[in-house]
N, C-alpha and C. Protein backbone atom coordinates (compact mmCIF):
# COMPACT_ATOMS: atom_id res chain seq x y z
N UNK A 1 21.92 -10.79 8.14
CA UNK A 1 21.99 -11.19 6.74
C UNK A 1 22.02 -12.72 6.61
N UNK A 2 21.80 -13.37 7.58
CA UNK A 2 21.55 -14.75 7.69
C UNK A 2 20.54 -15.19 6.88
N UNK A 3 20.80 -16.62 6.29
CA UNK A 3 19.70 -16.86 5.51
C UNK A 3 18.89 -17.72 6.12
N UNK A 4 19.33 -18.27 7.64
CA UNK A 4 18.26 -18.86 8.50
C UNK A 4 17.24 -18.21 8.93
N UNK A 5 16.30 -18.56 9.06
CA UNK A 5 15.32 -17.56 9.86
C UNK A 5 15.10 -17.48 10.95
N UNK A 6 15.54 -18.20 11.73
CA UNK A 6 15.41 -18.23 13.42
C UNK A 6 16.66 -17.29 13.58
N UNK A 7 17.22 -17.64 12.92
CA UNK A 7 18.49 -16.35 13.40
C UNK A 7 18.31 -14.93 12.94
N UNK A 8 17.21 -14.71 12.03
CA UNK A 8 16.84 -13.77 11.59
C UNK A 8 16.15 -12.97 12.60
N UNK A 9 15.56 -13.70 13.27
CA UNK A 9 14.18 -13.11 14.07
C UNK A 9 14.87 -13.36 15.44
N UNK A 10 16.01 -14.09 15.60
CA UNK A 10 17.04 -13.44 17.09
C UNK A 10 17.23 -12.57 16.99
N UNK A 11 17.86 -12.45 15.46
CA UNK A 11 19.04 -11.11 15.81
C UNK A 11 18.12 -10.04 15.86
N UNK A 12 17.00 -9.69 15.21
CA UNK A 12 15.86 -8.77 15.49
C UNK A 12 15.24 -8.63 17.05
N UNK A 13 15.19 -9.70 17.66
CA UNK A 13 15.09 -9.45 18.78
C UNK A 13 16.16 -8.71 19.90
N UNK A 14 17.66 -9.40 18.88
CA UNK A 14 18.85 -8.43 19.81
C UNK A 14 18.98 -6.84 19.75
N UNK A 15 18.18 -6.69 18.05
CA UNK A 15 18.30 -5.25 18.04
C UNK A 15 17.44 -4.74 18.58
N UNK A 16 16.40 -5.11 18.91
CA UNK A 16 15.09 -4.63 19.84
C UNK A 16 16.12 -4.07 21.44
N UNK A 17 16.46 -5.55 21.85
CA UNK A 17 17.00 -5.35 23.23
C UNK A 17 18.01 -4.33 23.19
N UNK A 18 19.08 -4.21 21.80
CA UNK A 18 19.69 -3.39 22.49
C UNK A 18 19.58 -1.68 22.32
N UNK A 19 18.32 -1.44 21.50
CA UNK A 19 18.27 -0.33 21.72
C UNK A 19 17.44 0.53 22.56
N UNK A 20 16.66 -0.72 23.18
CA UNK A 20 15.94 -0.35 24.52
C UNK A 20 17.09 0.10 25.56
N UNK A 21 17.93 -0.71 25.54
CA UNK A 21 19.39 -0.45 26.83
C UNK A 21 20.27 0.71 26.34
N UNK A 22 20.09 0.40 24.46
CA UNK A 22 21.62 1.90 24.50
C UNK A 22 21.19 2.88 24.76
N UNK A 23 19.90 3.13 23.38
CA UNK A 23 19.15 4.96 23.94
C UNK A 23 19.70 5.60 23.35
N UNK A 24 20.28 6.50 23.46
CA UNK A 24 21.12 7.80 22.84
C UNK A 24 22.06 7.18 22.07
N UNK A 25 22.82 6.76 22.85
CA UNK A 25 24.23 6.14 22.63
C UNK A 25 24.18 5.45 21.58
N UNK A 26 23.11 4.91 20.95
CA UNK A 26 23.58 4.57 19.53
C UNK A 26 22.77 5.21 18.54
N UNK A 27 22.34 6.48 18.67
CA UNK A 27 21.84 7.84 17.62
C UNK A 27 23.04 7.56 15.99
N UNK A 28 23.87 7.20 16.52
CA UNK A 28 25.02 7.59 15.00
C UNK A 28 24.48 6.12 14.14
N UNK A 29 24.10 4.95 14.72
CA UNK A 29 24.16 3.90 14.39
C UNK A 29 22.78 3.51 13.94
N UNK A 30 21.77 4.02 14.00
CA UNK A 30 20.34 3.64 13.95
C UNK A 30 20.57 3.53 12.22
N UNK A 31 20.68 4.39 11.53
CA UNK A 31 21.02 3.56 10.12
C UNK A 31 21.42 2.38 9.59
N UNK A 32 22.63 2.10 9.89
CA UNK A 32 23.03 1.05 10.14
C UNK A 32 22.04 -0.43 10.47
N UNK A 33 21.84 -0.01 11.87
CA UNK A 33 20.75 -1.26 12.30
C UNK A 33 19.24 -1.22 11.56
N UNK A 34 19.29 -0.33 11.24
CA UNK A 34 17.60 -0.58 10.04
C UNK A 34 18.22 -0.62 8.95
N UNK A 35 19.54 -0.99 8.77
CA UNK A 35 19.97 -1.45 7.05
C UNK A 35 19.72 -2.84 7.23
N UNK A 36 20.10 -3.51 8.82
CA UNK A 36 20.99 -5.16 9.18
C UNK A 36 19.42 -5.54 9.05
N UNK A 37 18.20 -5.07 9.17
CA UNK A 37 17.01 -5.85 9.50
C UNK A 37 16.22 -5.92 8.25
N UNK A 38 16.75 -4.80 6.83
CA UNK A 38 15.99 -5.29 5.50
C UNK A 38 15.80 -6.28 5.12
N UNK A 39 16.48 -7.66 5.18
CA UNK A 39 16.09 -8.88 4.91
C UNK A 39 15.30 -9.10 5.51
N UNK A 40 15.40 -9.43 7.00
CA UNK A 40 14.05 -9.96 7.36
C UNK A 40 12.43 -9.28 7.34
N UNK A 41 12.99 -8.15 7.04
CA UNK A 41 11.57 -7.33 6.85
C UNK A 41 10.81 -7.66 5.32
N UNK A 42 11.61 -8.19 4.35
CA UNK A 42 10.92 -9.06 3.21
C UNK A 42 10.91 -10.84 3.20
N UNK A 43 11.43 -11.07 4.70
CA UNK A 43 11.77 -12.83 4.85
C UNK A 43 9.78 -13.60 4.65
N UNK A 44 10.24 -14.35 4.16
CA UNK A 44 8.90 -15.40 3.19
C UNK A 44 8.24 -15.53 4.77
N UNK A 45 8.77 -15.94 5.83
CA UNK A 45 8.04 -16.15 7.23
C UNK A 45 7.75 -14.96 7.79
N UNK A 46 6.11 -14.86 7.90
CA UNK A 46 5.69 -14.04 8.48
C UNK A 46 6.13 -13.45 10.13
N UNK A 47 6.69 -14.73 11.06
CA UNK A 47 7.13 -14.16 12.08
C UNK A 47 8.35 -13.32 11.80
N UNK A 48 9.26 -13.93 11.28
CA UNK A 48 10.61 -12.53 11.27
C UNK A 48 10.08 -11.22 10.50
N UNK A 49 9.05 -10.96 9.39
CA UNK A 49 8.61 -9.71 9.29
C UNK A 49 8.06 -9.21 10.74
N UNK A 50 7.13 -9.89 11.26
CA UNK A 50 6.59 -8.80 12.40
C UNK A 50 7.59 -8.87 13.31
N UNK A 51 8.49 -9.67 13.65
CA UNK A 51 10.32 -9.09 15.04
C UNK A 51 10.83 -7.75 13.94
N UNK A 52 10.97 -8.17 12.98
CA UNK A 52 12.17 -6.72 12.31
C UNK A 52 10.86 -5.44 12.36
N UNK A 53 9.73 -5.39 12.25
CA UNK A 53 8.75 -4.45 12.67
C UNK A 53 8.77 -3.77 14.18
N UNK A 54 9.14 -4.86 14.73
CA UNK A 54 9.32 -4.46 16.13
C UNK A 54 10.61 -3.80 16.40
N UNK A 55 11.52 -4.65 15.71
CA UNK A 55 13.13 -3.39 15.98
C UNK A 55 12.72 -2.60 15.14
N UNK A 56 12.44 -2.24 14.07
CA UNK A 56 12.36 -0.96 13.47
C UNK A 56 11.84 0.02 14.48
N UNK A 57 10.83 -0.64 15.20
CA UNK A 57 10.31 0.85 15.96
C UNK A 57 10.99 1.21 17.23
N UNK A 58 12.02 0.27 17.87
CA UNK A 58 12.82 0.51 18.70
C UNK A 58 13.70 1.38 17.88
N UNK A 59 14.43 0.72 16.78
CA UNK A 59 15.22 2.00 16.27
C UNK A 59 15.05 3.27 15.64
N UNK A 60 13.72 3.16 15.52
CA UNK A 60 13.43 4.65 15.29
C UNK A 60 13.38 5.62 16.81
N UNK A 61 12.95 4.83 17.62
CA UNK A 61 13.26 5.51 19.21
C UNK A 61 14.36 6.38 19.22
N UNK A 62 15.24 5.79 18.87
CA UNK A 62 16.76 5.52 19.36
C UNK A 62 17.07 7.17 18.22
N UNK A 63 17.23 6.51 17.04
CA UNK A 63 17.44 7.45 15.77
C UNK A 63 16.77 8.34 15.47
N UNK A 64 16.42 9.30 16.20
CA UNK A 64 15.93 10.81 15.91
C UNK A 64 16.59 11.67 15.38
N UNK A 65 15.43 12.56 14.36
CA UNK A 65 15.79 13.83 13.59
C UNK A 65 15.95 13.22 12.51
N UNK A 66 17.61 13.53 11.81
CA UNK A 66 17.73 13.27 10.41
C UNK A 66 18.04 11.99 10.06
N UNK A 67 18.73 11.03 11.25
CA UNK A 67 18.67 10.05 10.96
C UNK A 67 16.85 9.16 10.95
N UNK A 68 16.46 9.50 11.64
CA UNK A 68 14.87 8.70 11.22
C UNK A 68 14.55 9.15 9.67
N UNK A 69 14.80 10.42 9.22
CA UNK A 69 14.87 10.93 7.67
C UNK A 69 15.12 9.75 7.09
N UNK A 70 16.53 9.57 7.19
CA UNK A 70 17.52 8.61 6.64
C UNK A 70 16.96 7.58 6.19
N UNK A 71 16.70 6.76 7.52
CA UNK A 71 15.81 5.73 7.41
C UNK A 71 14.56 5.09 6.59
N UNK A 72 13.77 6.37 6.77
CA UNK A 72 12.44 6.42 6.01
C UNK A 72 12.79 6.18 4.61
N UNK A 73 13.81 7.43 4.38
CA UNK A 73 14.38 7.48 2.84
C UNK A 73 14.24 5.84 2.63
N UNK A 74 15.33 4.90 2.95
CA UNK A 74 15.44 3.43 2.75
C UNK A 74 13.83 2.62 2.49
N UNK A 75 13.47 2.88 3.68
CA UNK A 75 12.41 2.11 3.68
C UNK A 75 11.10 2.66 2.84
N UNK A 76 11.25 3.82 2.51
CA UNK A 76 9.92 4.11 1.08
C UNK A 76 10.79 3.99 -0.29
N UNK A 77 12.07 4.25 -0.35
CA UNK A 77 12.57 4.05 -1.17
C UNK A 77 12.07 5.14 -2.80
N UNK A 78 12.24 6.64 -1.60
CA UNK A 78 12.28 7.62 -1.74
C UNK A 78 14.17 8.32 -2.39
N UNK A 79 13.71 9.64 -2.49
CA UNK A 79 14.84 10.41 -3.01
C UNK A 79 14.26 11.75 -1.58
N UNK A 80 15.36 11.55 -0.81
CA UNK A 80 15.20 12.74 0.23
C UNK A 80 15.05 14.02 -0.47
N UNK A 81 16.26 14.08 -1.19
CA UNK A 81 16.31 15.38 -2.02
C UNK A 81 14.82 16.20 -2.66
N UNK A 82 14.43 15.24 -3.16
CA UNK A 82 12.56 15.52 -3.56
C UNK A 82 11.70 15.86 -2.86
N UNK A 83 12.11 16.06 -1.13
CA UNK A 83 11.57 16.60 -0.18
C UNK A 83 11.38 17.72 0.23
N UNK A 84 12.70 17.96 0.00
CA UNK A 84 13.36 19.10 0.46
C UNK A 84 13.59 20.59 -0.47
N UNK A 85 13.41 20.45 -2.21
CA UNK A 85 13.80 20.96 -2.95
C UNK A 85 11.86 22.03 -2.75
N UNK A 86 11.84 22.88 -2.83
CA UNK A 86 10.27 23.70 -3.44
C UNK A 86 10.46 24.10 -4.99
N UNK A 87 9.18 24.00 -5.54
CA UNK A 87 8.78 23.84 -6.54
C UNK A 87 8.76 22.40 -7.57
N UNK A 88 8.61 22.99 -8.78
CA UNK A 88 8.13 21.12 -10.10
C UNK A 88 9.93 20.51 -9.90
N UNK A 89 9.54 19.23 -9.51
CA UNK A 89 10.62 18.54 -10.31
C UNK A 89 10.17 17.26 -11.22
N UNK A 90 10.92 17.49 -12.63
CA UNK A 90 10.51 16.29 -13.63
C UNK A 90 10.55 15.16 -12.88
N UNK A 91 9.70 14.45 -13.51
CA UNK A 91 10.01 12.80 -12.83
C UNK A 91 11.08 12.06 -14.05
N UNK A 92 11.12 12.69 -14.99
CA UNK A 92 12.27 12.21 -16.09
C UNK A 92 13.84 12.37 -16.05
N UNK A 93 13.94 13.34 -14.73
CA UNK A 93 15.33 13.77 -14.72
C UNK A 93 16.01 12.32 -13.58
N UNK A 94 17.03 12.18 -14.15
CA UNK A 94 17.90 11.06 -13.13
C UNK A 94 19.05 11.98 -11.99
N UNK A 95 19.13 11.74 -11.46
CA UNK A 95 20.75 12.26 -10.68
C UNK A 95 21.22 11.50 -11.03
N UNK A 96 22.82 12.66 -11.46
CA UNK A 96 23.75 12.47 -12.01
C UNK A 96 25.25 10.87 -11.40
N UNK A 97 24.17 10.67 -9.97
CA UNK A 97 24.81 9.94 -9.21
C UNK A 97 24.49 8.69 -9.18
N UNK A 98 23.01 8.34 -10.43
CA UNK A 98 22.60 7.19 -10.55
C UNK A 98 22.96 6.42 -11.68
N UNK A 99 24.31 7.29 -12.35
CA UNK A 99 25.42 6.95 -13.63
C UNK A 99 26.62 6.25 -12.88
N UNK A 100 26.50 6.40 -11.76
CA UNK A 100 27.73 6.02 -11.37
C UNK A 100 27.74 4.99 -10.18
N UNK A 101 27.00 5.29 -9.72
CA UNK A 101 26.68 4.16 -8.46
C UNK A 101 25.27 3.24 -8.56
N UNK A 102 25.14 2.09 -8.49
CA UNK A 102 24.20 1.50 -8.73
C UNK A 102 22.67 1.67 -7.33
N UNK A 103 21.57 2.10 -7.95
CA UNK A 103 20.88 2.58 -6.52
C UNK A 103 19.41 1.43 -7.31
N UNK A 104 18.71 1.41 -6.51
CA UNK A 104 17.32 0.62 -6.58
C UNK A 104 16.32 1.41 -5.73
N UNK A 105 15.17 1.90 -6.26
CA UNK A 105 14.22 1.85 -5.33
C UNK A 105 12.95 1.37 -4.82
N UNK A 106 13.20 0.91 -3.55
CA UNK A 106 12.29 -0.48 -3.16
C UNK A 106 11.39 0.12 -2.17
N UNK A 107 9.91 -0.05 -1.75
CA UNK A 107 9.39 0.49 -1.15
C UNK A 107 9.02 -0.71 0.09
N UNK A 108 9.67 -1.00 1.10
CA UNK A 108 8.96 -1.94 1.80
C UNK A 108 7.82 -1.82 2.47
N UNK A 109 7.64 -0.32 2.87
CA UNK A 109 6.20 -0.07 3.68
C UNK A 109 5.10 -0.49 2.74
N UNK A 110 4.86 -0.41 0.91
CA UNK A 110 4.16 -1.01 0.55
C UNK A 110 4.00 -2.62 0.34
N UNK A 111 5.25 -2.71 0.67
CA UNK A 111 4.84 -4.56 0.40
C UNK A 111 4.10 -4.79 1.62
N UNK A 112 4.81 -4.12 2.93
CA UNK A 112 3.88 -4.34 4.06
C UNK A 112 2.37 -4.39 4.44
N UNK A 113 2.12 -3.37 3.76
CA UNK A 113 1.07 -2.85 3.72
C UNK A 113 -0.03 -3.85 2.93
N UNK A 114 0.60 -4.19 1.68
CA UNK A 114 -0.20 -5.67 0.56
C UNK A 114 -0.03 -6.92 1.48
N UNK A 115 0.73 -7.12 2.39
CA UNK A 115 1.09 -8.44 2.63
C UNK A 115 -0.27 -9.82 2.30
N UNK A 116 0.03 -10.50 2.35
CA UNK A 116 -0.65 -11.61 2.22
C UNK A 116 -1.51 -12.40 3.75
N UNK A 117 -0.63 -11.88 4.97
CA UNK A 117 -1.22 -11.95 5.82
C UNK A 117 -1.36 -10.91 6.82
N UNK A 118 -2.66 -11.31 7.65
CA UNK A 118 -3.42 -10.44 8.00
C UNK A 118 -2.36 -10.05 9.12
N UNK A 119 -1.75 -10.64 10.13
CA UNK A 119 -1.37 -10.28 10.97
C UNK A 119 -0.16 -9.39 11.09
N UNK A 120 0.69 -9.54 9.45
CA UNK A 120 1.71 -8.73 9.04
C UNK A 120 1.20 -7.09 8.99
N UNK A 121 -0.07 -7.08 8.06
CA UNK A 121 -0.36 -5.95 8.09
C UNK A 121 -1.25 -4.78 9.42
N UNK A 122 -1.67 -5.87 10.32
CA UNK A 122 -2.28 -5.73 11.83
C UNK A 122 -0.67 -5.35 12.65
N UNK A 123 0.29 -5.41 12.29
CA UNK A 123 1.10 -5.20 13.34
C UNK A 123 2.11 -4.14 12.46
N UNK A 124 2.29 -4.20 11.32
CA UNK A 124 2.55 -2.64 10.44
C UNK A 124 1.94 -1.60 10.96
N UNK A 125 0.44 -1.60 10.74
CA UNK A 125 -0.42 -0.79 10.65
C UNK A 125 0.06 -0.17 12.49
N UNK A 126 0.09 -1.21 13.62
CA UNK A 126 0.10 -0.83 14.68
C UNK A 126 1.73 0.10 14.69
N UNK A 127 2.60 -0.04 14.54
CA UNK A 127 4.11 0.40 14.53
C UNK A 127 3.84 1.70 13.75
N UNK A 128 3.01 1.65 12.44
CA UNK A 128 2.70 3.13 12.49
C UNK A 128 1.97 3.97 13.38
N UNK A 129 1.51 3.33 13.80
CA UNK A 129 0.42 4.01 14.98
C UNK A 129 1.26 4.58 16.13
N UNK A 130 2.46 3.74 16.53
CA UNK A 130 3.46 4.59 17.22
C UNK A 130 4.01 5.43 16.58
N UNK A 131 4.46 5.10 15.45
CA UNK A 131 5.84 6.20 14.60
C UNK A 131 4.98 7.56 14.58
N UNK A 132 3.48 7.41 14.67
CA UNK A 132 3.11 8.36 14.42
C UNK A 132 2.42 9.22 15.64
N UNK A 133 2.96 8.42 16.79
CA UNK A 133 2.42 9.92 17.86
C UNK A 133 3.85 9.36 19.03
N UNK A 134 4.01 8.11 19.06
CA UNK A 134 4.99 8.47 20.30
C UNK A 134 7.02 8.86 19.75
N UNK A 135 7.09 8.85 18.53
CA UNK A 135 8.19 9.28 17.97
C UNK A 135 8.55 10.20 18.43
N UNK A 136 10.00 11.18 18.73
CA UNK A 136 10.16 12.11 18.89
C UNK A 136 9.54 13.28 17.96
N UNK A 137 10.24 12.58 16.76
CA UNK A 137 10.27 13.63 15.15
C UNK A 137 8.81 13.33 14.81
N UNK A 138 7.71 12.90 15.22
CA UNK A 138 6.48 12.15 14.36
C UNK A 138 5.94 13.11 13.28
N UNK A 139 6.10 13.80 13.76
CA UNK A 139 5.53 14.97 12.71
C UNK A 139 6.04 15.37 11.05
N UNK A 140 7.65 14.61 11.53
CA UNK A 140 8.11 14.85 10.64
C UNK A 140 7.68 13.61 9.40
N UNK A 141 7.41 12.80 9.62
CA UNK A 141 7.02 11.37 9.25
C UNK A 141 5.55 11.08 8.90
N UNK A 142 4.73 12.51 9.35
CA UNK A 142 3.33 11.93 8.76
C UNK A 142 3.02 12.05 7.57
N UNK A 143 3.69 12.82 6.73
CA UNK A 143 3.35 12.95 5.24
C UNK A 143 4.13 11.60 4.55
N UNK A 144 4.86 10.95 5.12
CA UNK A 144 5.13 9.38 4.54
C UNK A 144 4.63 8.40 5.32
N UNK A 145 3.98 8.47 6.14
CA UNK A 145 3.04 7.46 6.56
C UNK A 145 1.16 7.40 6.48
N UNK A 146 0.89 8.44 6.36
CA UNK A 146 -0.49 8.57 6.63
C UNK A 146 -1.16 8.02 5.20
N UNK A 147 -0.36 8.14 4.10
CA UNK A 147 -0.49 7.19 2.94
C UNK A 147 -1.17 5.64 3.33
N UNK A 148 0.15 5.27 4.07
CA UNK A 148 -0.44 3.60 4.91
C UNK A 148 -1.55 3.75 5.58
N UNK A 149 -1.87 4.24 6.76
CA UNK A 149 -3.19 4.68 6.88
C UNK A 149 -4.08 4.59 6.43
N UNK A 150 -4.40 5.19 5.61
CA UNK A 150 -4.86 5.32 4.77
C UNK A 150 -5.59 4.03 3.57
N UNK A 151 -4.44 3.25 3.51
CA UNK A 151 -4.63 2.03 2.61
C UNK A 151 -5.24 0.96 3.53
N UNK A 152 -5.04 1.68 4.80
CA UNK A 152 -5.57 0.46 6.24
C UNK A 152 -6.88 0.59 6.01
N UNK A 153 -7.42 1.58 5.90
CA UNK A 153 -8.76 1.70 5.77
C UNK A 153 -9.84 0.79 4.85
N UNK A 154 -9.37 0.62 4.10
CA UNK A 154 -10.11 -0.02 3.00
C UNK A 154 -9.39 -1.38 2.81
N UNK A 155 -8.84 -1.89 4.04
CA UNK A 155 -8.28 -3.42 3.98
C UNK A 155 -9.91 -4.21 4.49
N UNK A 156 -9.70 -5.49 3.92
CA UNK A 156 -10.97 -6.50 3.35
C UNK A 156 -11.37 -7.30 5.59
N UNK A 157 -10.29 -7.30 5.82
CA UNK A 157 -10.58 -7.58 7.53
C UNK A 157 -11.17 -6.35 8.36
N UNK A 158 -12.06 -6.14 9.32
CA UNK A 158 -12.65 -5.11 10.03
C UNK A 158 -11.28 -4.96 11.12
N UNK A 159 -10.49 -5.81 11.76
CA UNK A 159 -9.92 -5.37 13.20
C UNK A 159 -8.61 -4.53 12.26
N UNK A 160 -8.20 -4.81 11.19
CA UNK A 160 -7.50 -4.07 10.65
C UNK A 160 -7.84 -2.26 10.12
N UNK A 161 -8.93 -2.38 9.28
CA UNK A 161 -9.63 -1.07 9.21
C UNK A 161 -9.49 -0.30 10.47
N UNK A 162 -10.08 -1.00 11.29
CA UNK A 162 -10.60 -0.18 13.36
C UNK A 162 -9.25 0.31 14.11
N UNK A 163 -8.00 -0.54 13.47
CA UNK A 163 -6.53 -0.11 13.87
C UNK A 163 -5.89 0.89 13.09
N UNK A 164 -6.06 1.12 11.58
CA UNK A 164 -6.29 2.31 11.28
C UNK A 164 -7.00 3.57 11.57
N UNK A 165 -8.09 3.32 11.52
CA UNK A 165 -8.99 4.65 12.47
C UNK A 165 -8.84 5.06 13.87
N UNK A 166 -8.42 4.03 14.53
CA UNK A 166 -7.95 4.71 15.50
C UNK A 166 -6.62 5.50 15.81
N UNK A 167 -5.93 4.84 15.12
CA UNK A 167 -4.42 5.53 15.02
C UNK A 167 -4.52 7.15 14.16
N UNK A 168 -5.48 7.08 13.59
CA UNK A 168 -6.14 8.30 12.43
C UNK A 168 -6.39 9.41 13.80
N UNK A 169 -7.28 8.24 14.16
CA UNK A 169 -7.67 9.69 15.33
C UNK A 169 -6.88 9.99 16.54
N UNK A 170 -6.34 8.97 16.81
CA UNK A 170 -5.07 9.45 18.21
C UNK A 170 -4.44 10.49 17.17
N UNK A 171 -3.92 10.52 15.93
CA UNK A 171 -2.73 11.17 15.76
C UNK A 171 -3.93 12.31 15.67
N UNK A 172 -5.02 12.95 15.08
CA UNK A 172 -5.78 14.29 15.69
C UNK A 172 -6.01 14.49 16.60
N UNK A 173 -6.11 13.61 18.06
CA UNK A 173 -6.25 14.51 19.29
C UNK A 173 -5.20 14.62 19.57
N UNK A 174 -4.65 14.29 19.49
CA UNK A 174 -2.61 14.53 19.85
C UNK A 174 -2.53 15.92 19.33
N UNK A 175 -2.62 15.98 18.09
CA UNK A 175 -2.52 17.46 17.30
C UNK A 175 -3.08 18.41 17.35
N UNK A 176 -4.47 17.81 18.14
CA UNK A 176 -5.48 19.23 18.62
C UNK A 176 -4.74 19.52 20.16
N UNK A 177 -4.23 18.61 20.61
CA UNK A 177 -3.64 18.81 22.22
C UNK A 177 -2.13 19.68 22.05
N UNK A 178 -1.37 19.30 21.45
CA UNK A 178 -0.25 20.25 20.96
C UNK A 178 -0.11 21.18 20.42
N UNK A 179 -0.99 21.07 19.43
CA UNK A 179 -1.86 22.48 18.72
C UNK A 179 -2.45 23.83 19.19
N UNK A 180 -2.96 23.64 20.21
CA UNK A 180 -4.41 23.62 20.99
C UNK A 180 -4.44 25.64 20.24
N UNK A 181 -3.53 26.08 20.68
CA UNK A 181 -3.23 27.92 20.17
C UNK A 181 -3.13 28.07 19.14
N UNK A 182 -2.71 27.39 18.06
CA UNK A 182 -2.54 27.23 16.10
C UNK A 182 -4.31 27.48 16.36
N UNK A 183 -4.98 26.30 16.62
CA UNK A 183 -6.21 26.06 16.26
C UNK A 183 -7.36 26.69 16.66
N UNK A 184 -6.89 27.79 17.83
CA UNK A 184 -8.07 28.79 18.73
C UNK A 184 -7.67 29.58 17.79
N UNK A 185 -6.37 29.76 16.74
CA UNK A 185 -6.47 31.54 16.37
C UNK A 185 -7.21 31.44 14.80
C-alpha cells in the first residue's frame, strides 16, 4: 500500500518469491496477498502493473479452489453469488448487504485489458494464458477469462492478437487431451 513505486514493485516481487517457497502453506492467505497487490495493479507505472501480474499468477498457484473464486470475485468485480444461483436474476435488485456495508465494483481485468500500453496488455493477455491451462482449478476460471481473450483478438498490435490465439488454442488441445472420452462419445 505504499505510495512509492519501487516499493511497490519489491514488494510484488516478495510476493512472487514467497509463494514460489510457501506453496500450500499459504492456501488460507492467497486472498489476502491479491488484496496487498490491488494498488499496484492500477499504479500509473507500467512496470509495477506487469510485477503485481506476475504475483497474481504465483498466487493463484498457491490459492486453489474457492479461494482462486474469491479472488477472481475481487478482481472482475463480480457478485459470486450470481454464479452460483440457476435461473433470471434482476439486475435491479441490490443485496440487502449493500445498505449496510459500503462495497464498489471495480473490474481490473478490464482496465488491463484497455491499457494504454502495449506491453501491459502483452503480459495480461500472457498470465491468462497460464490461469488458463496450467492452474489447478482452470476450468473453473474460463468462463471469466475467455471474455479477455477474446478482446485480445481484435487488439490494433499483431504480437498481441497471435498471444491470444494461441492461448485460445492451447486451452482446446488441452481440453481435447483431457477430454479425449466426453468427445469420442
Amino acid at each position: 500500500m505504499d505510495p512509492e513505486s519501487e516499493v511497490q514493485r519489491f514488494a510484488c516481487e516478495v510476493v512472487t518469491v514467497l509463494c514460489e517457497r510457501g506453496g500450500e502453506s499459504l492456501l488460507h492467505f492467497s486472498q489476502i496477498l491479491a488484496r496487498a497487490i490491488l494498488l499496484p495493479l492500477v499504479n500509473p507505472k507500467s512496470k509495477n502493473r506487469i510485477a503485481a501480474l506476475r504475483s497474481l499468477t504465483s498466487i493463484l498457484h498457491v490459492g486453489i479452489w474457492k479461494h482462486n473464486a474469491f479472488i477472481m470475485e475481487i478482481l472482475i468485480g463480480s457478485n459470486l453469488n450470481y454464479y452460483f444461483k440457476i435461473g433470471f436474476r434482476d439486475p435491479n435488485t441490490v443485496n440487502i448487504q449493500d445498505f449496510f456495508h459500503y462495497s464498489t465494483k471495480f473490474n481490473y481485468f478490464a482496465i488491463l485489458i484497455n491499457d494504454k500500453n502495449a506491453s501491459v496488455r502483452t503480459q495480461f493477455l500472457k498470465c491468462i494464458g497460464e490461469w488458463t491451462t496450467k492452474v489447478a482449478d482452470k476450468y473453473d476460471h474460463h468462463v471469466r477469462l475467455v471474455p479477455y481473450l477474446l478482446t485480445g483478438l481484435f487488439d490494433p498490435f499483431d504480437e498481441i492478437q497471435a498471444i491470444a490465439y494461441e492461448t485460445i488454442e492451447e486451452c482446446g488441445i488441452q481440453l481435447e487431451k483431457e477430454k479425449d472420452k466426453d468427445f469420442r462419445d
